[in-house]
N, C-alpha and C. Protein backbone atom coordinates (compact mmCIF):
# COMPACT_ATOMS: atom_id res chain seq x y z
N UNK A 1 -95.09 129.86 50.97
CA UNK A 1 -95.22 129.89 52.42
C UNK A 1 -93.93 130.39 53.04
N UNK A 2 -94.05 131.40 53.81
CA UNK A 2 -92.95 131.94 55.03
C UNK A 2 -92.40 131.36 55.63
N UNK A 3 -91.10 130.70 56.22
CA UNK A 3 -90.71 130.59 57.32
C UNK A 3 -91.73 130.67 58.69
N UNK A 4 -91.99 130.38 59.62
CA UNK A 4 -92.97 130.24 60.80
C UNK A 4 -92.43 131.92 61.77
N UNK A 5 -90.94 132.20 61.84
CA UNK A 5 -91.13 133.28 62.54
C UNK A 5 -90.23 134.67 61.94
N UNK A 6 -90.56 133.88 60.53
CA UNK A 6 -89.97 135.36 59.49
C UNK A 6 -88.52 135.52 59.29
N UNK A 7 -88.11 134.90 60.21
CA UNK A 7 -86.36 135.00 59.81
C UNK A 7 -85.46 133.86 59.75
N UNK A 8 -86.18 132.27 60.02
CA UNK A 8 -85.30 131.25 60.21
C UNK A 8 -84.81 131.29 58.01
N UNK A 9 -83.52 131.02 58.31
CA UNK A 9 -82.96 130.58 56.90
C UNK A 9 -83.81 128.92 56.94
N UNK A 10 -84.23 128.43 55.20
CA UNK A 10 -84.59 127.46 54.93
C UNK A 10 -83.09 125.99 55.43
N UNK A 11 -82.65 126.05 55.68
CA UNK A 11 -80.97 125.41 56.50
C UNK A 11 -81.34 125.28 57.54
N UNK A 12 -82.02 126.55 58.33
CA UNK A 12 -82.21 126.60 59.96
C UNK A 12 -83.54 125.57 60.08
N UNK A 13 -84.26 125.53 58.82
CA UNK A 13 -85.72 124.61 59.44
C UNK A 13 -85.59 123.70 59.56
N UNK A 14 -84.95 123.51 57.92
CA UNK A 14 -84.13 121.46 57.93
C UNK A 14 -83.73 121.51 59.19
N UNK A 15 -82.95 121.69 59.98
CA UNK A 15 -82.35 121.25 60.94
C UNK A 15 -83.07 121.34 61.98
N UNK A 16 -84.06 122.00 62.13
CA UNK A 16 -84.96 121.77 63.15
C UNK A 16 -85.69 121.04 62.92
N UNK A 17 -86.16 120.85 61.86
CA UNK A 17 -87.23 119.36 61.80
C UNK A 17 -86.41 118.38 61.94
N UNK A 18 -85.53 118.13 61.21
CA UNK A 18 -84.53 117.21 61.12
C UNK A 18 -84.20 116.47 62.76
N UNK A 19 -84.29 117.23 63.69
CA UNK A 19 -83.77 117.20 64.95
C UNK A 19 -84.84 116.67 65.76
N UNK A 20 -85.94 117.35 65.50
CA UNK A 20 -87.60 117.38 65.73
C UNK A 20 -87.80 115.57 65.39
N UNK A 21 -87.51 115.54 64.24
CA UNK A 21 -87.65 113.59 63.48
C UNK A 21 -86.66 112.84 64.74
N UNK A 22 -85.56 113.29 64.91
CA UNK A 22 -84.86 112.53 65.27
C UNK A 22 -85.81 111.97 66.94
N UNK A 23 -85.61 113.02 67.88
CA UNK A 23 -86.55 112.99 68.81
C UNK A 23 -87.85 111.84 69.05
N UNK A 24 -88.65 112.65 67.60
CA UNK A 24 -89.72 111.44 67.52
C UNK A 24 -89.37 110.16 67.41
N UNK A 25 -88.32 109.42 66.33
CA UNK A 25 -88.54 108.04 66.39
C UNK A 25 -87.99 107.63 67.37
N UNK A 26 -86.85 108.54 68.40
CA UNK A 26 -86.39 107.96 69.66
C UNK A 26 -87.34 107.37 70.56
N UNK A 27 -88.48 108.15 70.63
CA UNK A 27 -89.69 108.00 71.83
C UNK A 27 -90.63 106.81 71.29
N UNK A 28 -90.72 107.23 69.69
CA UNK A 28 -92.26 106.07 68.94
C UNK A 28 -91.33 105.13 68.65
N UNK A 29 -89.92 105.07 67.55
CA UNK A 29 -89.81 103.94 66.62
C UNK A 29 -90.30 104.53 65.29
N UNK A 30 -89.68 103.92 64.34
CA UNK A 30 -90.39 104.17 63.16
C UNK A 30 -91.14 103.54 62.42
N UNK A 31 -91.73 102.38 63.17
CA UNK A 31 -93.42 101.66 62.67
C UNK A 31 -94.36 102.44 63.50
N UNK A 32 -94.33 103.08 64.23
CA UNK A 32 -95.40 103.72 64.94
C UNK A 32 -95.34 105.09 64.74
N UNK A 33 -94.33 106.02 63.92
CA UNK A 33 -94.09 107.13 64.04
C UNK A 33 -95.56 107.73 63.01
N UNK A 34 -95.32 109.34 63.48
CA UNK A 34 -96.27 109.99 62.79
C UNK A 34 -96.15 111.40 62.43
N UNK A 35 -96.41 111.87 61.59
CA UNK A 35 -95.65 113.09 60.94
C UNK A 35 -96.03 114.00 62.49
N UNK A 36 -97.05 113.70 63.22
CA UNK A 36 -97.81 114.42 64.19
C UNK A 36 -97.04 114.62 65.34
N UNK A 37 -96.72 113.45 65.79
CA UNK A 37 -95.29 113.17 66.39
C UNK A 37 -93.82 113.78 66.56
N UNK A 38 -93.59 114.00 65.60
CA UNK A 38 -93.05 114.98 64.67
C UNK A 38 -93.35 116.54 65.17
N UNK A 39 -94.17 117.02 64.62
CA UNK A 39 -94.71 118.03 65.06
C UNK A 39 -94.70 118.62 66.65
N UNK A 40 -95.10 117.37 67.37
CA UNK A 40 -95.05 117.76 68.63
C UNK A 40 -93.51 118.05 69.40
N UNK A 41 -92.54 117.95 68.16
CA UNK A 41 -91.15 117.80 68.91
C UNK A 41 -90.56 119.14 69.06
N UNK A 42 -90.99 120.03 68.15
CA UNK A 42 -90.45 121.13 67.59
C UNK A 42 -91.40 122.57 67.93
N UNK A 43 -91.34 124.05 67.95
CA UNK A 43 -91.90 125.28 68.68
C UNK A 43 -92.45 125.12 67.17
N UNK A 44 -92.08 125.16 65.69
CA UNK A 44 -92.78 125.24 64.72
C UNK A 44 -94.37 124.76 64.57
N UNK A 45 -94.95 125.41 63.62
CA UNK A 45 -96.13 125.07 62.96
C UNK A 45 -96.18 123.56 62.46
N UNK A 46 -96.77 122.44 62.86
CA UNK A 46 -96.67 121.17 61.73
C UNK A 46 -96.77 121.55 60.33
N UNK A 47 -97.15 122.60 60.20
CA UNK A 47 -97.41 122.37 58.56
C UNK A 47 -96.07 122.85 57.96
N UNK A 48 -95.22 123.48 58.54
CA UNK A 48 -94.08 123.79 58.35
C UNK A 48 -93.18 122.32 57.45
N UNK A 49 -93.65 121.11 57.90
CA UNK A 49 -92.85 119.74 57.46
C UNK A 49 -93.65 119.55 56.49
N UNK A 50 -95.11 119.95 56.26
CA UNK A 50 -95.96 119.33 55.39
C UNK A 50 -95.27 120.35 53.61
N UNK A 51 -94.64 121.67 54.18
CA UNK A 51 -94.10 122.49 53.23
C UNK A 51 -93.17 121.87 52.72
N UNK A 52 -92.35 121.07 53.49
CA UNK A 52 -90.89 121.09 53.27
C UNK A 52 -90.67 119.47 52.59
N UNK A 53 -92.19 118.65 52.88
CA UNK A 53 -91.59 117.36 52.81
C UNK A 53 -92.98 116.66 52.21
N UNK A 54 -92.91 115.46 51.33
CA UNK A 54 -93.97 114.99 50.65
C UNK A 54 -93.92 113.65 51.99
N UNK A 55 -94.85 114.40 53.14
CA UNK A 55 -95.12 113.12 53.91
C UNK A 55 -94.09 112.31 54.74
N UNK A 56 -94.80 111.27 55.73
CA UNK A 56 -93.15 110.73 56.55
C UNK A 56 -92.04 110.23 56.03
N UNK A 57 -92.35 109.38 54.42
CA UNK A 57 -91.41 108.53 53.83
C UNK A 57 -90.28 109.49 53.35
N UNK A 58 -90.52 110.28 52.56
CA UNK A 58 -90.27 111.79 51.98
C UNK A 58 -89.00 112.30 53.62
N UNK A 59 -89.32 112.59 54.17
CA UNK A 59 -89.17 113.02 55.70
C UNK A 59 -87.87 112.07 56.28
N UNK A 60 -88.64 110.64 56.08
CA UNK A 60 -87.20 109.98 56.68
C UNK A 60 -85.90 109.14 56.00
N UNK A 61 -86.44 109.47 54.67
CA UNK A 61 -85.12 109.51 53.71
C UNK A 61 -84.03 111.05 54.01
N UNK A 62 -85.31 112.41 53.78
CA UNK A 62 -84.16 113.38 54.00
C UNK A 62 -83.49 113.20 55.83
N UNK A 63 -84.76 112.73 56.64
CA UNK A 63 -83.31 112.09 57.80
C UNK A 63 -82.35 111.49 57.90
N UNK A 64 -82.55 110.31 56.67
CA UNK A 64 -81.34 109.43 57.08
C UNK A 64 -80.21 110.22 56.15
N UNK A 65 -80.39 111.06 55.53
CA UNK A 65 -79.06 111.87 54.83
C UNK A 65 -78.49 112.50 55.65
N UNK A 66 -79.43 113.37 56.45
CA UNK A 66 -79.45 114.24 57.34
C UNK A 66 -78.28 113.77 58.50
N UNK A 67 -78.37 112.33 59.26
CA UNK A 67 -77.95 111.91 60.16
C UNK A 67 -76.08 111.22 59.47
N UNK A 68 -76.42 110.91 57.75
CA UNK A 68 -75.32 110.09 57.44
C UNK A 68 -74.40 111.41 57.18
N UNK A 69 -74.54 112.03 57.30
CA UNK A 69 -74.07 113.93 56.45
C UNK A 69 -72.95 114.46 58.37
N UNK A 70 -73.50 114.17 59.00
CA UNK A 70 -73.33 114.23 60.48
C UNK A 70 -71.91 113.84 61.07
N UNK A 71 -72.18 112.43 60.23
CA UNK A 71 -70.75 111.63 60.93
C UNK A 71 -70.12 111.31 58.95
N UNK A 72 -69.90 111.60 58.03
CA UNK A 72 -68.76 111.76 57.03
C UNK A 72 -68.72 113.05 57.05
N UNK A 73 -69.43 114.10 57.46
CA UNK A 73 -68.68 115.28 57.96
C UNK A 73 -67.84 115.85 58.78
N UNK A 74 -67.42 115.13 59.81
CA UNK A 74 -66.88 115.19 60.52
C UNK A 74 -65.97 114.52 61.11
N UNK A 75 -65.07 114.13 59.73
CA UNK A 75 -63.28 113.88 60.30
C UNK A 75 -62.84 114.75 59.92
N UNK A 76 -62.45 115.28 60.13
CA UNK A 76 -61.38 116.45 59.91
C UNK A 76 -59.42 115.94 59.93
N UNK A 77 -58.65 115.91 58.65
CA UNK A 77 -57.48 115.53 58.91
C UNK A 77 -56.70 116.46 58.44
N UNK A 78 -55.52 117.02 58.75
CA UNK A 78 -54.90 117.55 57.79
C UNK A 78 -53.44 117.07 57.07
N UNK A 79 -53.21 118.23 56.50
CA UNK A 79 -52.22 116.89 55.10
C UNK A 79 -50.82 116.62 55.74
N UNK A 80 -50.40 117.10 57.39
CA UNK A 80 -49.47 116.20 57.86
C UNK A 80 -49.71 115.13 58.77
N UNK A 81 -50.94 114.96 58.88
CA UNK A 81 -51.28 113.69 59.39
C UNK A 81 -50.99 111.76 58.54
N UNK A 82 -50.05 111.39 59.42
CA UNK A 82 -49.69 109.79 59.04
C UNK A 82 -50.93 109.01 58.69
N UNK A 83 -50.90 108.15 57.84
CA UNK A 83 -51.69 107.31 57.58
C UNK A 83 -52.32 105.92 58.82
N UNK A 84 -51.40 106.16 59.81
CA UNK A 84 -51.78 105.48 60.80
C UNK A 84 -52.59 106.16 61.66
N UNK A 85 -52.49 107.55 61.85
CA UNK A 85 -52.41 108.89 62.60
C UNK A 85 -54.53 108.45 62.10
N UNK A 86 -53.89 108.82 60.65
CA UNK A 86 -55.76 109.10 60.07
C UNK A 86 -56.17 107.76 60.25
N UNK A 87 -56.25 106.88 59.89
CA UNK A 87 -56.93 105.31 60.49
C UNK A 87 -57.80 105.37 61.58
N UNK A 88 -56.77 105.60 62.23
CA UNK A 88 -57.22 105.95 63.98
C UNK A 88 -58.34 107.58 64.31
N UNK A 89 -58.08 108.21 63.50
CA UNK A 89 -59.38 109.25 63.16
C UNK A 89 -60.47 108.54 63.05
N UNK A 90 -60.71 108.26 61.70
CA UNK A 90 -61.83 107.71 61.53
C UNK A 90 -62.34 106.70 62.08
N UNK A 91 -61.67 105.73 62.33
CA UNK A 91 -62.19 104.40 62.68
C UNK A 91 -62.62 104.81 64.34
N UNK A 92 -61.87 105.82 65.11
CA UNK A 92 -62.53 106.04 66.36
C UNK A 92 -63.91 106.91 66.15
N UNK A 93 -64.14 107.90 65.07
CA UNK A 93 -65.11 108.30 64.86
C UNK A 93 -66.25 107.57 64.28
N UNK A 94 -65.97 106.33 63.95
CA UNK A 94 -67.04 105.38 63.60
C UNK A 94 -67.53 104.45 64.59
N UNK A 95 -66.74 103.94 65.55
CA UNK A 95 -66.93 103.54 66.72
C UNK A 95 -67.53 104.43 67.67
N UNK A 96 -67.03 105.70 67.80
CA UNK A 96 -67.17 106.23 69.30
C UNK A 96 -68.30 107.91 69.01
N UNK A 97 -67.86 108.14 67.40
CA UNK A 97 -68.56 109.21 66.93
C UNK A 97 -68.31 110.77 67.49
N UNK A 98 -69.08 111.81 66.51
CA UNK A 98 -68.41 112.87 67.10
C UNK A 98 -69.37 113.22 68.63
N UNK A 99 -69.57 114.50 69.03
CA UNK A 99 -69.66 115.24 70.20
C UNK A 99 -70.90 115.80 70.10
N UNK A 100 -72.33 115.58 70.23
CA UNK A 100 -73.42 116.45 70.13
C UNK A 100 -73.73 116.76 71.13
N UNK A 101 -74.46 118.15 70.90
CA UNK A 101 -75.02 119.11 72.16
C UNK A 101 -76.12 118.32 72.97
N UNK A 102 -76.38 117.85 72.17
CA UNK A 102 -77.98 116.48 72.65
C UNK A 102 -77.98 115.61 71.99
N UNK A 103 -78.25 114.43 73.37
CA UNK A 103 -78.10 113.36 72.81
C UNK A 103 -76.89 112.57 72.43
N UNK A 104 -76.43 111.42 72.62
CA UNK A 104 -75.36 111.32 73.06
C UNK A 104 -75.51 110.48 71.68
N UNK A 105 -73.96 109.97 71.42
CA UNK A 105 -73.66 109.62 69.19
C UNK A 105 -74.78 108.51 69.89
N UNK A 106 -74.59 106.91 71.19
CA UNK A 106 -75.54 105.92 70.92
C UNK A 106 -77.11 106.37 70.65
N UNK A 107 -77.14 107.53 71.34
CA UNK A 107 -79.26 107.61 70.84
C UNK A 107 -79.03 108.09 69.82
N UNK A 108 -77.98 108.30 68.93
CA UNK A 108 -78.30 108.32 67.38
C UNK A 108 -78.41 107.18 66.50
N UNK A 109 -77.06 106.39 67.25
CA UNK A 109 -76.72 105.29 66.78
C UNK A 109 -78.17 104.30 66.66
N UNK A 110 -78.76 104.66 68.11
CA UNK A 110 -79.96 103.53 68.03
C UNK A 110 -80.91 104.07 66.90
N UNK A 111 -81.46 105.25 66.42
CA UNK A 111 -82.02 105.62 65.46
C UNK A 111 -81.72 104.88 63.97
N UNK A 112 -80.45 104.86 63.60
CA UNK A 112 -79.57 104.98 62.92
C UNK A 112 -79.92 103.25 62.63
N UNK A 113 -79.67 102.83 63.97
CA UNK A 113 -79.56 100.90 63.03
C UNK A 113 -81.37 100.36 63.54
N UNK A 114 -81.73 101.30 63.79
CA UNK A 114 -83.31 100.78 63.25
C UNK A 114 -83.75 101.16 62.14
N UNK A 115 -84.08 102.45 61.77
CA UNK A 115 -83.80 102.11 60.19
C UNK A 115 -83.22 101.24 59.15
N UNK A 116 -81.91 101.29 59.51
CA UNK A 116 -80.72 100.00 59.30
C UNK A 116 -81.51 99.16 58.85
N UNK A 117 -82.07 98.52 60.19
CA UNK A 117 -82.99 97.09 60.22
C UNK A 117 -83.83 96.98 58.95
N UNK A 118 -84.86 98.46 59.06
CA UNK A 118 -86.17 98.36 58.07
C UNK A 118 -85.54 98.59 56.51
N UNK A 119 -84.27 98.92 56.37
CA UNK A 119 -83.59 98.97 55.42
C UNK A 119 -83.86 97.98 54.27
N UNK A 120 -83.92 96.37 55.00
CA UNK A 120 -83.42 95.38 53.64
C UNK A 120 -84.86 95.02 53.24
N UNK A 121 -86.41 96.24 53.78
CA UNK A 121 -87.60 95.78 52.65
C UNK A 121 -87.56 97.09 52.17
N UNK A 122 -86.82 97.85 52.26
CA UNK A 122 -87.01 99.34 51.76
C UNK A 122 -85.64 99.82 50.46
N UNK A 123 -85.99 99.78 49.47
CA UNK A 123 -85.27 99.72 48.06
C UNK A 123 -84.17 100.91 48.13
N UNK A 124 -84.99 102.27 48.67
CA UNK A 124 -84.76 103.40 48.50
C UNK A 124 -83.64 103.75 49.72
N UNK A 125 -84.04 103.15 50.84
CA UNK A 125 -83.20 103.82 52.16
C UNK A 125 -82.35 102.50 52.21
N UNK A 126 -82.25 101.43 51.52
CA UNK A 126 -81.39 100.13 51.28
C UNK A 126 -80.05 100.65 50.45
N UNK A 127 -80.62 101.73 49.53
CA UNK A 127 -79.64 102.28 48.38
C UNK A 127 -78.82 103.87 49.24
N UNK A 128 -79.61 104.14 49.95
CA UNK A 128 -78.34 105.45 51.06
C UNK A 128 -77.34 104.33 51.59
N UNK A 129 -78.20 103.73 52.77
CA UNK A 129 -77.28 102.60 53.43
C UNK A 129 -76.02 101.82 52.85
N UNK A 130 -76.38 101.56 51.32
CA UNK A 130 -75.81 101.33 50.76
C UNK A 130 -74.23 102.44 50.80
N UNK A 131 -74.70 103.42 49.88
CA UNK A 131 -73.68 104.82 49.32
C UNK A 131 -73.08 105.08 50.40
N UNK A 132 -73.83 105.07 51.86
CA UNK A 132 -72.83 105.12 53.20
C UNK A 132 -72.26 104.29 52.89
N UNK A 133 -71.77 102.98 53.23
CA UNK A 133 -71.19 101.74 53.42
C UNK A 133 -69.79 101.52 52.55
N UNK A 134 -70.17 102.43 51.21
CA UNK A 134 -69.36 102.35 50.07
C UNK A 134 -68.44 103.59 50.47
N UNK A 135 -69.03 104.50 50.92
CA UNK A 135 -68.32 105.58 51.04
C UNK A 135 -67.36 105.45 52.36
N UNK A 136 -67.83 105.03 53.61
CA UNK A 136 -66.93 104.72 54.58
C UNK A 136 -65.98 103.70 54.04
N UNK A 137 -65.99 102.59 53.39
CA UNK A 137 -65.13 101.70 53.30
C UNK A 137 -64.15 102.71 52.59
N UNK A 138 -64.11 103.04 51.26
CA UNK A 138 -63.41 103.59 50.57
C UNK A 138 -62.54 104.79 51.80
N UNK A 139 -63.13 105.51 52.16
CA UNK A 139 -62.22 106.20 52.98
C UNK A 139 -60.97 105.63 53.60
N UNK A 140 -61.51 104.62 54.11
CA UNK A 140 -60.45 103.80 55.26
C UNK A 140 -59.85 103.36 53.62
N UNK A 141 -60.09 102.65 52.97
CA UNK A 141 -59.15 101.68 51.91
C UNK A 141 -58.22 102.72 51.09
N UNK A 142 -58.78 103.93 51.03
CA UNK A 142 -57.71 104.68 50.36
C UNK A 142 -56.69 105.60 50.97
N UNK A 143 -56.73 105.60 52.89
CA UNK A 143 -55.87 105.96 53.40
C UNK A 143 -54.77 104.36 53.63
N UNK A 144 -55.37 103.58 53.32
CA UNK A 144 -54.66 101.94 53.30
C UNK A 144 -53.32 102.33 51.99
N UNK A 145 -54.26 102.52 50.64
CA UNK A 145 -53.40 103.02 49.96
C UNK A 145 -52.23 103.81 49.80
N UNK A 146 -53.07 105.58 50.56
CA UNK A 146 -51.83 106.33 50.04
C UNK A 146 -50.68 105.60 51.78
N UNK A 147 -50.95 104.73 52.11
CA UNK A 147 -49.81 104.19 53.22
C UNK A 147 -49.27 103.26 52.22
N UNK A 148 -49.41 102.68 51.62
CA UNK A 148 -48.61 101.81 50.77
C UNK A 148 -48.07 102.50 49.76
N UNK A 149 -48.35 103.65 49.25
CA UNK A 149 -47.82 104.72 48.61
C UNK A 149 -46.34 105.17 48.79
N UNK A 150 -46.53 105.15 50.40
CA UNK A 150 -45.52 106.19 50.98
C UNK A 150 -44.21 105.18 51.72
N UNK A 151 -45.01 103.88 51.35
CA UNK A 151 -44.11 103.02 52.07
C UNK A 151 -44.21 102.82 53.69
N UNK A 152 -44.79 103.46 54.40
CA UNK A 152 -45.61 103.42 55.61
C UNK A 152 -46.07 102.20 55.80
N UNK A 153 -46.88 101.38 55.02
CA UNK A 153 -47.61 100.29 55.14
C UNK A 153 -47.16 99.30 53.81
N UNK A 154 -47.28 98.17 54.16
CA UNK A 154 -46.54 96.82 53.25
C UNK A 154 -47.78 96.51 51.88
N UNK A 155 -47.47 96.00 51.16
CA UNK A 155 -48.61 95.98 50.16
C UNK A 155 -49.98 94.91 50.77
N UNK A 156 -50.86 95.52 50.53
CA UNK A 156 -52.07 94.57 50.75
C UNK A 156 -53.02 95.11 49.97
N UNK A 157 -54.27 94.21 50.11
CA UNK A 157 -55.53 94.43 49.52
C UNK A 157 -56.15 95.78 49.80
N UNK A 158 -56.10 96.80 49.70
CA UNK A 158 -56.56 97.50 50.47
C UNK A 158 -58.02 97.98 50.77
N UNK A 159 -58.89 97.65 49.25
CA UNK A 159 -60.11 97.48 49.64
C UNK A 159 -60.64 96.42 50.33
N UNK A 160 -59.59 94.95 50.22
CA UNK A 160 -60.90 94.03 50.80
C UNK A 160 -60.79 94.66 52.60
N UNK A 161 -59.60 95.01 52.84
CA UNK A 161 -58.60 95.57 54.37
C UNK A 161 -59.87 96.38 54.65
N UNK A 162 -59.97 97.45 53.74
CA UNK A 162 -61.10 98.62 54.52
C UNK A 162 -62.52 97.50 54.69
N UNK A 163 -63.25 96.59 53.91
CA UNK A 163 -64.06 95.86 53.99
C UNK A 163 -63.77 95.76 55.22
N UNK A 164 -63.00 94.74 55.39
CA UNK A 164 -62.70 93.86 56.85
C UNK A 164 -63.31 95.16 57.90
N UNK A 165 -62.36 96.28 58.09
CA UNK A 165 -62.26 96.82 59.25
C UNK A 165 -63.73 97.96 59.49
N UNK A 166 -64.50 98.02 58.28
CA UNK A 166 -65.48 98.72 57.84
C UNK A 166 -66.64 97.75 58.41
N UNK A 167 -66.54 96.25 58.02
CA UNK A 167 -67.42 95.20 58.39
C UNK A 167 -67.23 95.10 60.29
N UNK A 168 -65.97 95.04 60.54
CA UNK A 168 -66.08 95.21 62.45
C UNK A 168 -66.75 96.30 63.05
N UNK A 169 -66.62 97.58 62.17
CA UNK A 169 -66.90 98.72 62.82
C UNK A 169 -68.54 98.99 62.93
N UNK A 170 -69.53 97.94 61.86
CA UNK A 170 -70.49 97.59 61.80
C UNK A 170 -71.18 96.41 62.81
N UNK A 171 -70.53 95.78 63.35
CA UNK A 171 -70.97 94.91 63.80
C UNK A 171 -70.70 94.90 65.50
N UNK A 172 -69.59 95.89 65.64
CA UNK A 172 -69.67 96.44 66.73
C UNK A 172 -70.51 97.81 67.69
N UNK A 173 -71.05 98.68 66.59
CA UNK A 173 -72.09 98.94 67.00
C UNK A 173 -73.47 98.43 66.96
N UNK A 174 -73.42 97.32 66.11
CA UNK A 174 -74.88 96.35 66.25
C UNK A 174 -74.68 95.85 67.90
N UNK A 175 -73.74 95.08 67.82
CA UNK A 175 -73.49 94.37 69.30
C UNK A 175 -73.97 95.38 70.38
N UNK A 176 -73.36 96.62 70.59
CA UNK A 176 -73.12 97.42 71.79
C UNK A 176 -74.86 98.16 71.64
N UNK A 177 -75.63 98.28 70.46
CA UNK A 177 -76.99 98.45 70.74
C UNK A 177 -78.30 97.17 70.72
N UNK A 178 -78.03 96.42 70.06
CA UNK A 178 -78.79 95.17 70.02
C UNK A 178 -78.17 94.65 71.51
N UNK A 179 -77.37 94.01 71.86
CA UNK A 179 -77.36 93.30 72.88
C UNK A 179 -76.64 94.22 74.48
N UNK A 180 -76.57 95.23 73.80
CA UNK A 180 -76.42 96.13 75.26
C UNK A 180 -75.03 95.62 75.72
N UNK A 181 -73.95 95.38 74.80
CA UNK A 181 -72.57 95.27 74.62
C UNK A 181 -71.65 96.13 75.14
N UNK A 182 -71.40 97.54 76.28
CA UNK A 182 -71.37 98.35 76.36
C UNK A 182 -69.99 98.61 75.92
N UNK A 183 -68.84 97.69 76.05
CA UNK A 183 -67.51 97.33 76.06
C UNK A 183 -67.10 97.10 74.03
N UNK A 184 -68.10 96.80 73.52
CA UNK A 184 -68.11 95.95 72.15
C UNK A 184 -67.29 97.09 71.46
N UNK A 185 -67.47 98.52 71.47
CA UNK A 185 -66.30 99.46 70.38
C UNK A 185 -64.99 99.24 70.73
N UNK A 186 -64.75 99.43 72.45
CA UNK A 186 -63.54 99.18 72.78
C UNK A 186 -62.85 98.23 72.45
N UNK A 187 -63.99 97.17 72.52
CA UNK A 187 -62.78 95.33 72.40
C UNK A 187 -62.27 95.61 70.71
N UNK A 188 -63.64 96.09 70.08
CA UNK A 188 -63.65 96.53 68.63
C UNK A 188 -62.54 97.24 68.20
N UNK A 189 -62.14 98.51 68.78
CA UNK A 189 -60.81 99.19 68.46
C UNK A 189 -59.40 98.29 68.85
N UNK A 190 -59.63 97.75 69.59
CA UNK A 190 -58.34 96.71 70.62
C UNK A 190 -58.33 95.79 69.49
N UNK A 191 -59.01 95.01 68.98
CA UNK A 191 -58.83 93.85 67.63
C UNK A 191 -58.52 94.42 66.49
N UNK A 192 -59.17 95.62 66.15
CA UNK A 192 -58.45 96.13 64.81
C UNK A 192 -57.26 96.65 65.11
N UNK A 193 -57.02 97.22 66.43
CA UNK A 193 -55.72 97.84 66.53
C UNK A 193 -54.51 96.57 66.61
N UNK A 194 -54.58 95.51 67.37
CA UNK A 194 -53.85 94.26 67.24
C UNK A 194 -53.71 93.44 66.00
N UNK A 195 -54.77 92.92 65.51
CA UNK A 195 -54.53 92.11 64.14
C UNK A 195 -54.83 92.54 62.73
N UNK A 196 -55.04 93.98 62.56
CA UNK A 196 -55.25 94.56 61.41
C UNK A 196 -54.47 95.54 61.24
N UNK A 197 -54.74 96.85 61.85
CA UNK A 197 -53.33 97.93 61.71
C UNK A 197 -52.09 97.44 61.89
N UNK A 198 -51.68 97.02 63.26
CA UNK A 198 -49.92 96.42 63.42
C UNK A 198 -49.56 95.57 61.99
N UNK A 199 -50.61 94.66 61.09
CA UNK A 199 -49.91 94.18 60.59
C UNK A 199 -49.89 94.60 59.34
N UNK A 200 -50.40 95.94 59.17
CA UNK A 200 -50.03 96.44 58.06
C UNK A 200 -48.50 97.31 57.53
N UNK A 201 -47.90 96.98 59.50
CA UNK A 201 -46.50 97.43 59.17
C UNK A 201 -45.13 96.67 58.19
N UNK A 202 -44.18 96.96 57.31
CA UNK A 202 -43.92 95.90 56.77
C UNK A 202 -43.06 95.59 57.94
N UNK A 203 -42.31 93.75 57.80
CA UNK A 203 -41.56 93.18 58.36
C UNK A 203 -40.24 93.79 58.78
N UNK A 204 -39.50 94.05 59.79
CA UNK A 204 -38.11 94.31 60.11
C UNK A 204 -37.46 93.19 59.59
């Protein structure tokens, strides 16, 4: 089967369905969603997803890659950036997220931790959630490191450290979408920035 108007690259469709999904569970949810739904989001043919994808389950696994691919793509540091410098990268990009043309990072975010939710009966999208979780922590814990490396930062744990600040950065966007917290990243960055970074400086 062709492409729908002969010239989209197979990259260009993913991302239009991909975008198309996102849309839909904003409006349905994803207990009510429907590949149809779907369909109606996007100028493409529905059968275009039926090519590309074995069905909704099929569909919203390659979304949730789709969406986790989004935000660990996008820190960008380079190699004279301080280890405090990068902290503050990421950890604001996990809180506050990057810049989309549509749709602002929370209507992703809300996508993002409803799945979340349906996550702990679902084996398969339990085990991404997972590989995210592992993969953000480690980021933060091994810029913890090369700071204790460099003498920048005093010795500590540095994985349980990324835990800790990996576990706030989680629970502050639960707060600010579950309970309509609007303040919860900010207070969130203000506590890690007070009792977690400062005291990774060593003692004078």
């Amino acid at each position: 089967m062709s492409e729908s108007d002969g010239q989209s690259t197979p990259q260009d469709t993913r991302e239009v369905i991909m975008e198309a999904t996102f849309r839909a569970l904003s409006k349905h949810g994803y207990k009510d969603l429907r590949v149809r739904d779907i369909g109606e989001e996007m100028d493409m043919s529905r059968q275009v997803i039926h090519y590309h994808f074995d069905g909704k389950y099929d569909l919203i696994s390659s979304f949730l890659e789709y969406i986790i691919d989004q935000y660990e793509g996008s820190v960008e540091v380079d190699d004279e950036t301080d280890p405090r410098a990068e902290l503050d990268v990421r950890i604001d990009r996990c809180l506050f997220g990057p810049e989309f043309d549509d749709f602002s990072h929370w209507d992703r975010m809300k996508v993002y931790h409803e799945l979340y939710a349906y996550a702990q009966n679902d084996k398969e999208h339990r085990a991404l959630f997972n590989e995210h979780y592992d993969r953000l922590r480690e980021s933060i814990s091994t810029v913890i490191e090369d700071g204790i490396e460099q003498d920048a930062f005093r010795d500590v744990d540095a994985d349980l450290m990324g835990q800790l600040i990996t576990d706030v950065i989680h629970a502050a966007r639960g707060r600010r979408i579950a309970l309509g917290h609007e303040d919860a990243p900010d207070e969130a960055k203000r506590a890690v920035n007070n009792f977690i970074l400062d005291s990774l400086y060593p003692s004078q």
